[in-house]
C-alpha atoms as a PDB file:
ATOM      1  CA  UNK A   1      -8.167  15.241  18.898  1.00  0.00           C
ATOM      2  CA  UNK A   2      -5.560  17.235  20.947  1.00  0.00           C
ATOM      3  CA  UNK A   3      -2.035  17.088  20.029  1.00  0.00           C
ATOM      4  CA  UNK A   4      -1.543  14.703  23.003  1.00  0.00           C
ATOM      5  CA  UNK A   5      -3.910  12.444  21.454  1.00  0.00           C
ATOM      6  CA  UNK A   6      -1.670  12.356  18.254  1.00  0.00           C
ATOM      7  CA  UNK A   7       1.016  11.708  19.636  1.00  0.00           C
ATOM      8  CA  UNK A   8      -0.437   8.705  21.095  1.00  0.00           C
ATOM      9  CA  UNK A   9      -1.798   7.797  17.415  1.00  0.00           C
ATOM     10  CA  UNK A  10       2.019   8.617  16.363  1.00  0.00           C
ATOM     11  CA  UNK A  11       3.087   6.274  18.769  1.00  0.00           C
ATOM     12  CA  UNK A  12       0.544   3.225  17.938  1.00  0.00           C
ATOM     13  CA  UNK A  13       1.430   4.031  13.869  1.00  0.00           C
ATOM     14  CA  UNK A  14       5.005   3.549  14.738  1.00  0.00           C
ATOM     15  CA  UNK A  15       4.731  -0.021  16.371  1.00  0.00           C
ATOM     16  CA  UNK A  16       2.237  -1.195  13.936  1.00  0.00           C
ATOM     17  CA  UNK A  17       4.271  -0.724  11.104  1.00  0.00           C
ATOM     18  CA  UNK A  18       7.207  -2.018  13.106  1.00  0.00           C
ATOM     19  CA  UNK A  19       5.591  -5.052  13.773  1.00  0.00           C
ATOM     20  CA  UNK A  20       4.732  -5.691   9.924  1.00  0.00           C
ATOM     21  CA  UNK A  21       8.491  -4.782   9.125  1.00  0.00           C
ATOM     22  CA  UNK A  22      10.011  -7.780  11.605  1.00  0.00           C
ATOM     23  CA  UNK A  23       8.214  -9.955   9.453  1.00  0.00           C
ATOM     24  CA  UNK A  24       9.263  -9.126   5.964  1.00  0.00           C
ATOM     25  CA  UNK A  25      11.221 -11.843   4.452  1.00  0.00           C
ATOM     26  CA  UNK A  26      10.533 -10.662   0.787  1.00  0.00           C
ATOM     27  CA  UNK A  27      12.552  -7.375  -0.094  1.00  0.00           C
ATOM     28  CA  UNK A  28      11.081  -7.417  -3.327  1.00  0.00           C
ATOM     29  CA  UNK A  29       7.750  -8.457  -3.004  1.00  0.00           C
ATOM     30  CA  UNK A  30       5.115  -5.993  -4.970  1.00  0.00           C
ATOM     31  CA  UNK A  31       2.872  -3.872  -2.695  1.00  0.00           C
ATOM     32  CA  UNK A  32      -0.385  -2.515  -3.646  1.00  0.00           C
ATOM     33  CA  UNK A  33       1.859   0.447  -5.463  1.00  0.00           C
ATOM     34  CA  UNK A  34       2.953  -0.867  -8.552  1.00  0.00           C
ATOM     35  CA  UNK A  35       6.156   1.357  -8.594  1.00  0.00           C
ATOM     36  CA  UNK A  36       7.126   0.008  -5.324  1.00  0.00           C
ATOM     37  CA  UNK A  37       8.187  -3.484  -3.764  1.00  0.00           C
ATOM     38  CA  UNK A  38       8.505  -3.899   0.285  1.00  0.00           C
ATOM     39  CA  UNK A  39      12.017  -2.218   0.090  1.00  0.00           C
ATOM     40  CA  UNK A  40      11.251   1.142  -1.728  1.00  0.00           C
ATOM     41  CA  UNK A  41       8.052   0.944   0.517  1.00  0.00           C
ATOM     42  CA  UNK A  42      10.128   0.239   3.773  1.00  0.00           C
ATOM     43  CA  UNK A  43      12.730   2.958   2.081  1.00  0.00           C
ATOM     44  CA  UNK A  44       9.616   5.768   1.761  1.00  0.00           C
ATOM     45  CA  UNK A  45       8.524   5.529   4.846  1.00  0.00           C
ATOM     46  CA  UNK A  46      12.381   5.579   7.091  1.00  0.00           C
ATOM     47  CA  UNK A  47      13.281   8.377   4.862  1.00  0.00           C
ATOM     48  CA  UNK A  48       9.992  10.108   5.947  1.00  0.00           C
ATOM     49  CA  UNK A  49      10.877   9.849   9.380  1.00  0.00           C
ATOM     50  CA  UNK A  50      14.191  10.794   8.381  1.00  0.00           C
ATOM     51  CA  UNK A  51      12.739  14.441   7.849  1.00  0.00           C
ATOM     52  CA  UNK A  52      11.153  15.265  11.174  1.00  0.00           C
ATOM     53  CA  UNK A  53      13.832  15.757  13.354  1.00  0.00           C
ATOM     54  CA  UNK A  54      15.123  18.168  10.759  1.00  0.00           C
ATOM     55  CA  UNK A  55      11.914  19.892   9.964  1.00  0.00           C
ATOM     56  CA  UNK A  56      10.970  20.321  13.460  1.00  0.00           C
ATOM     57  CA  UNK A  57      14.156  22.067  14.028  1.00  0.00           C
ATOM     58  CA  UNK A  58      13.014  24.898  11.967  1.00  0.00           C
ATOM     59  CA  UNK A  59      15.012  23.579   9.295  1.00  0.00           C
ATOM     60  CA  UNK A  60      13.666  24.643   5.483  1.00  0.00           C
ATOM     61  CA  UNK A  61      13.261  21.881   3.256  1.00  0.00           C
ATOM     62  CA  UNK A  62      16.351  22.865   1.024  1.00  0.00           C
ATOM     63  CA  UNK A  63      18.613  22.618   4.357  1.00  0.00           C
ATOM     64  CA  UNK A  64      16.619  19.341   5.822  1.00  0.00           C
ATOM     65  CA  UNK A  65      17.438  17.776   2.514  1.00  0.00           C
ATOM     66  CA  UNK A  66      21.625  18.512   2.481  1.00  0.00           C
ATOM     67  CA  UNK A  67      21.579  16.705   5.967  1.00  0.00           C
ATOM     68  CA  UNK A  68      19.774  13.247   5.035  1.00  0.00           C
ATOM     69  CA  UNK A  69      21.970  10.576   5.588  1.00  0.00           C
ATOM     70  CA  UNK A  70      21.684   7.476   3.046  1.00  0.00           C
ATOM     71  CA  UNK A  71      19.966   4.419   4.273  1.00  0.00           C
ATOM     72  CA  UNK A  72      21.367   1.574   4.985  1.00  0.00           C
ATOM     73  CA  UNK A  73      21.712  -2.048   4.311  1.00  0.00           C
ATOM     74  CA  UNK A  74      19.693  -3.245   7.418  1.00  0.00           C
ATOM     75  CA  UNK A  75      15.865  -1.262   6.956  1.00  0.00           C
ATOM     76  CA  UNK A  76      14.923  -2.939  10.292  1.00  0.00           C
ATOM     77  CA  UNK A  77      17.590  -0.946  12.549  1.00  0.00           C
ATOM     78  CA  UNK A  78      17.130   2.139  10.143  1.00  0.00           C
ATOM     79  CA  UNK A  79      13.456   2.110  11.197  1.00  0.00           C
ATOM     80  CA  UNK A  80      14.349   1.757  14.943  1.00  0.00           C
ATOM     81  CA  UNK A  81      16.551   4.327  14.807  1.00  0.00           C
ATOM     82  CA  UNK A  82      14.564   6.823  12.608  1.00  0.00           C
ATOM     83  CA  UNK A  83      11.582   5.890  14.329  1.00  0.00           C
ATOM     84  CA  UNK A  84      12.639   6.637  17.603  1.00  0.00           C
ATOM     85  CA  UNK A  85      14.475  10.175  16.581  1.00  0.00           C
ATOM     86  CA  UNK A  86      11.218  11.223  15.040  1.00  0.00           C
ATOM     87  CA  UNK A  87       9.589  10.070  17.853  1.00  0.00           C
ATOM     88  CA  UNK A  88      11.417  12.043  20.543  1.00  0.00           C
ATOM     89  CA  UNK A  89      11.366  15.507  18.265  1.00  0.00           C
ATOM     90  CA  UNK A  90       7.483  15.259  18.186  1.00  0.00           C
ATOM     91  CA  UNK A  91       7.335  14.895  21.718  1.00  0.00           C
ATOM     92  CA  UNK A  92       9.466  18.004  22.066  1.00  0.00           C
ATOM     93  CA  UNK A  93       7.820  20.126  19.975  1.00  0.00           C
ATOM     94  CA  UNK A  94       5.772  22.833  20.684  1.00  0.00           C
ATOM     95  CA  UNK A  95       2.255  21.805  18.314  1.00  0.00           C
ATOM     96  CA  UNK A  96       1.989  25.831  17.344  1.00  0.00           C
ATOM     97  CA  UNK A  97       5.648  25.851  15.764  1.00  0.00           C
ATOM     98  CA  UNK A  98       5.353  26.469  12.333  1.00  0.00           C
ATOM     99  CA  UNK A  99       7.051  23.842  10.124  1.00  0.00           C
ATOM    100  CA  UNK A 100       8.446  24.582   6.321  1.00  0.00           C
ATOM    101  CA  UNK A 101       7.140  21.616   4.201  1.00  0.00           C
ATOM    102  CA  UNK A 102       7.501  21.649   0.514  1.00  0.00           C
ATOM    103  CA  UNK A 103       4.077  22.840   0.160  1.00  0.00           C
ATOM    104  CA  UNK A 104       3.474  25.163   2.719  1.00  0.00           C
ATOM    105  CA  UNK A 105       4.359  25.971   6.318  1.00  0.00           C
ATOM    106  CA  UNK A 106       1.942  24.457   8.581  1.00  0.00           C
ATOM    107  CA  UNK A 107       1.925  24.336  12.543  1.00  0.00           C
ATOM    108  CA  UNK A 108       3.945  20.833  13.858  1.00  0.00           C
ATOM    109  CA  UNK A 109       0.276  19.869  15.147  1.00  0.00           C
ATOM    110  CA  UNK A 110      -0.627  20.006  10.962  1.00  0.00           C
ATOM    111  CA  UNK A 111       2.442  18.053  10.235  1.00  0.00           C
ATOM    112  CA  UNK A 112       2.013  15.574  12.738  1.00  0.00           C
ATOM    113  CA  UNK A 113      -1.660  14.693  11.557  1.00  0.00           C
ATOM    114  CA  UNK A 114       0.248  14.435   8.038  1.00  0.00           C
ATOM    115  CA  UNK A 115       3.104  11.961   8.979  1.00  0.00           C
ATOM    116  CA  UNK A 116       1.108   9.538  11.332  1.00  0.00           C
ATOM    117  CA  UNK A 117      -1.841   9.052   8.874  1.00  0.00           C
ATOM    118  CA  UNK A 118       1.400   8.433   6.290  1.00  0.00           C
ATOM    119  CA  UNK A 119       2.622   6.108   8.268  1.00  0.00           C
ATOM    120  CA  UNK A 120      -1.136   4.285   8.726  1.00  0.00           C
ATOM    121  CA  UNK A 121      -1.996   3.693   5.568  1.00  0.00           C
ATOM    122  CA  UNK A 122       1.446   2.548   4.819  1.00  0.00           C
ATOM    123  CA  UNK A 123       1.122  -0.017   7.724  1.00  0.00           C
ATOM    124  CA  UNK A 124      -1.797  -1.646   5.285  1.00  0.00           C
ATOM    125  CA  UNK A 125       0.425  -1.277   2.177  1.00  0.00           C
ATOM    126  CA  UNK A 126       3.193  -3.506   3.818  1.00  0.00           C
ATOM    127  CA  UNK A 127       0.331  -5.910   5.288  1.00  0.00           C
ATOM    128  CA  UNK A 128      -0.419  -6.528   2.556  1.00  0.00           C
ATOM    129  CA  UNK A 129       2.669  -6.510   0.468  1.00  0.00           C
ATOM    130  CA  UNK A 130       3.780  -9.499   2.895  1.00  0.00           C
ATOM    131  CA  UNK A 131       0.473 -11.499   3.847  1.00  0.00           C
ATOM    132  CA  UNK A 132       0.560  -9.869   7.265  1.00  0.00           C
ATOM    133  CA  UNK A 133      -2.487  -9.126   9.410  1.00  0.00           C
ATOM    134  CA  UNK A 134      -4.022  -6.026   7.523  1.00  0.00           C
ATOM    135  CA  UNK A 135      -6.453  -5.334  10.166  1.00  0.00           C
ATOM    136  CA  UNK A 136      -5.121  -1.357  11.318  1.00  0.00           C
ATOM    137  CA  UNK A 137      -7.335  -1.373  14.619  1.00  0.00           C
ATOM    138  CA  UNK A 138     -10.232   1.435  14.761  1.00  0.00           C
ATOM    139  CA  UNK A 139      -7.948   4.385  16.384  1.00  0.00           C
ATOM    140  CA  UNK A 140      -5.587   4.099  14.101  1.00  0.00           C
ATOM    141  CA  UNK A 141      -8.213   4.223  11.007  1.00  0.00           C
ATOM    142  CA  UNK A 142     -10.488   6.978  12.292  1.00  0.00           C
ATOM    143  CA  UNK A 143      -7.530   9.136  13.163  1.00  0.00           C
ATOM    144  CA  UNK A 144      -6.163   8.607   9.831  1.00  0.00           C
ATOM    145  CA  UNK A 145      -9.896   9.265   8.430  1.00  0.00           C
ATOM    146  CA  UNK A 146     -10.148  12.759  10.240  1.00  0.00           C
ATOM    147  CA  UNK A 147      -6.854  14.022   8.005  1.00  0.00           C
ATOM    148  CA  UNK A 148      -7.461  12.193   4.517  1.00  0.00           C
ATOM    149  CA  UNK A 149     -11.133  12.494   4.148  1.00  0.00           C
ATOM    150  CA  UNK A 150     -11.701  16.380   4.129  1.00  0.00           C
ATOM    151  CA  UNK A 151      -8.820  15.967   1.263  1.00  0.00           C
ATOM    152  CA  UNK A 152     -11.310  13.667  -0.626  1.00  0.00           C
ATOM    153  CA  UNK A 153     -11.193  16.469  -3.477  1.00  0.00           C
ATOM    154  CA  UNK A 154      -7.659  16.965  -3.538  1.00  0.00           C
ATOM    155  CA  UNK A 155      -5.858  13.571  -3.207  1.00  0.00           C
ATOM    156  CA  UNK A 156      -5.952  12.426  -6.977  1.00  0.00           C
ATOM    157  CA  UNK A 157      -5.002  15.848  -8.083  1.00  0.00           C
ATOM    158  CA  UNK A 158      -1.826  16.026  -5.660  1.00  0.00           C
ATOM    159  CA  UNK A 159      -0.163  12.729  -7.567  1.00  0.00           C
ATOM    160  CA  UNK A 160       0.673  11.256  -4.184  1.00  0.00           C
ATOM    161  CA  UNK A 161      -2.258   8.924  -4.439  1.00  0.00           C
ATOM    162  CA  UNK A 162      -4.487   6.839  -7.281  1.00  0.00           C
ATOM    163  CA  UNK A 163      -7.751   7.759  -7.996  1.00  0.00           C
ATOM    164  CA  UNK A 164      -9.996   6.845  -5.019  1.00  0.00           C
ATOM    165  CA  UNK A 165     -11.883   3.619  -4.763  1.00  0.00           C
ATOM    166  CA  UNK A 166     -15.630   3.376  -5.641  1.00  0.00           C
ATOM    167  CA  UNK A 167     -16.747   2.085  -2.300  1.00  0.00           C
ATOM    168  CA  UNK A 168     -20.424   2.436  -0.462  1.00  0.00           C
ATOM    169  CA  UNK A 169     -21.007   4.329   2.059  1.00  0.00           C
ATOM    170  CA  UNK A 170     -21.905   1.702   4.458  1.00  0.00           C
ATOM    171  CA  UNK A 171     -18.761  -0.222   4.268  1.00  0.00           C
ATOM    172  CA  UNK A 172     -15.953  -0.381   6.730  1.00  0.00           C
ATOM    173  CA  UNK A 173     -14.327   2.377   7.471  1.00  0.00           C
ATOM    174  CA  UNK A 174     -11.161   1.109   7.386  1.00  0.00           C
ATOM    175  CA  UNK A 175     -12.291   0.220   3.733  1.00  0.00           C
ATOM    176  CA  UNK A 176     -13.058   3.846   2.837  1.00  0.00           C
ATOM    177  CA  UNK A 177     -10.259   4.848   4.412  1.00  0.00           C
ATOM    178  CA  UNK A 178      -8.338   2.728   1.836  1.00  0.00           C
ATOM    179  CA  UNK A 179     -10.680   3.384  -1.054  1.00  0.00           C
ATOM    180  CA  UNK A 180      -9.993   7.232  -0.408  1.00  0.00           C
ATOM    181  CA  UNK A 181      -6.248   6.818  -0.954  1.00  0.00           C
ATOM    182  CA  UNK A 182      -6.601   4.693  -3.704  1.00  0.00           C
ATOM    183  CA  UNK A 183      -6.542   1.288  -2.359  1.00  0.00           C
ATOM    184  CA  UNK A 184      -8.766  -2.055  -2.684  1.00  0.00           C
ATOM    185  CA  UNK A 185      -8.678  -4.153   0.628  1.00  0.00           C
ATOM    186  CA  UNK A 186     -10.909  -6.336  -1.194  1.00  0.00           C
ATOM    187  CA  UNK A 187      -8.911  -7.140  -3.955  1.00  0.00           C
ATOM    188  CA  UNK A 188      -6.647 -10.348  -2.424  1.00  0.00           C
ATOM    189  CA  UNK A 189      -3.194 -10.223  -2.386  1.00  0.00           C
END
């Protein structure tokens, strides 16, 4: 997929986890992370956002980080308006720039693959967190396939994710997808 393409993906992440957050009514209702209810979840993924701008700037992560603002009260308008400023930096980006992350520096095309599959599989996580319609449409899910599964090996071991899933080979792939990161779509709710 070009970098166009992802931006499009970026774009389609954005609104479907916006459209799960206007229906949260439950702050602290337990999402499929046990160390997290919809707030901290909401919380993650704003203050991901919150990083992009900076990041894309040229930014290292030592100066990115002396510049985040605290969230506030209202996680709805914080996700508008982090949403949107991440939003606008990707699509002013040249995709070769070379971004300082706190593993590596990768090229904002890397990143970019990074923070919309983030923002994917977090989509599901509020879903499901608040009884919402989990379904993440087949874009969405292959995209986010094309960056987590060459990782398969690596996701575990990184601590960002529980142990993967067992899951056949012939199911869903939006159920892989899941089972990859550690998640059970067919555990209920």
């Amino acid at each position: 997929m070009s970098f166009a393409d992802w931006l499009e993906v970026q774009h389609r992440a954005h609104a479907a986890f916006g459209e799960r957050l206007a229906q949260v009514t439950d702050w602290s209702a337990p999402t499929p992370d046990d160390e997290w209810d919809v707030s901290a979840l909401v919380r993650h993924v704003i203050e991901e956002q919150q990083w992009v701008p900076l990041l894309l700037d040229g930014r290292t992560v030592g100066e990115a980080r002396s510049r985040l603002l605290p969230l506030g009260d209202d996680l709805p308008a914080e996700w508008r308006r982090y949403s949107a400023a991440a939003t606008l930096a990707w699509a002013s980006v040249d995709p070769q720039t070379m971004v300082n992350l706190s593993y590596d520096n990768v090229p904002a095309s890397a990143y970019l693959r990074e923070q919309a599959s983030d923002v994917i599989v977090h989509t599901w996580d509020l879903a499901r967190a608040i009884g919402g319609d989990e379904e993440l449409g087949d874009g969405l899910v292959e995209a986010a396939w094309t960056v987590f599964a060459p990782q398969k090996e690596t996701l575990q071991a990184s601590g960002l994710f529980a142990s993967p899933v067992p899951l056949s080979d012939d199911a869903p792939l939006q159920s892989r997808l899941l089972a990859l990161t550690g998640r059970d779509d067919r555990v209920a709710a």
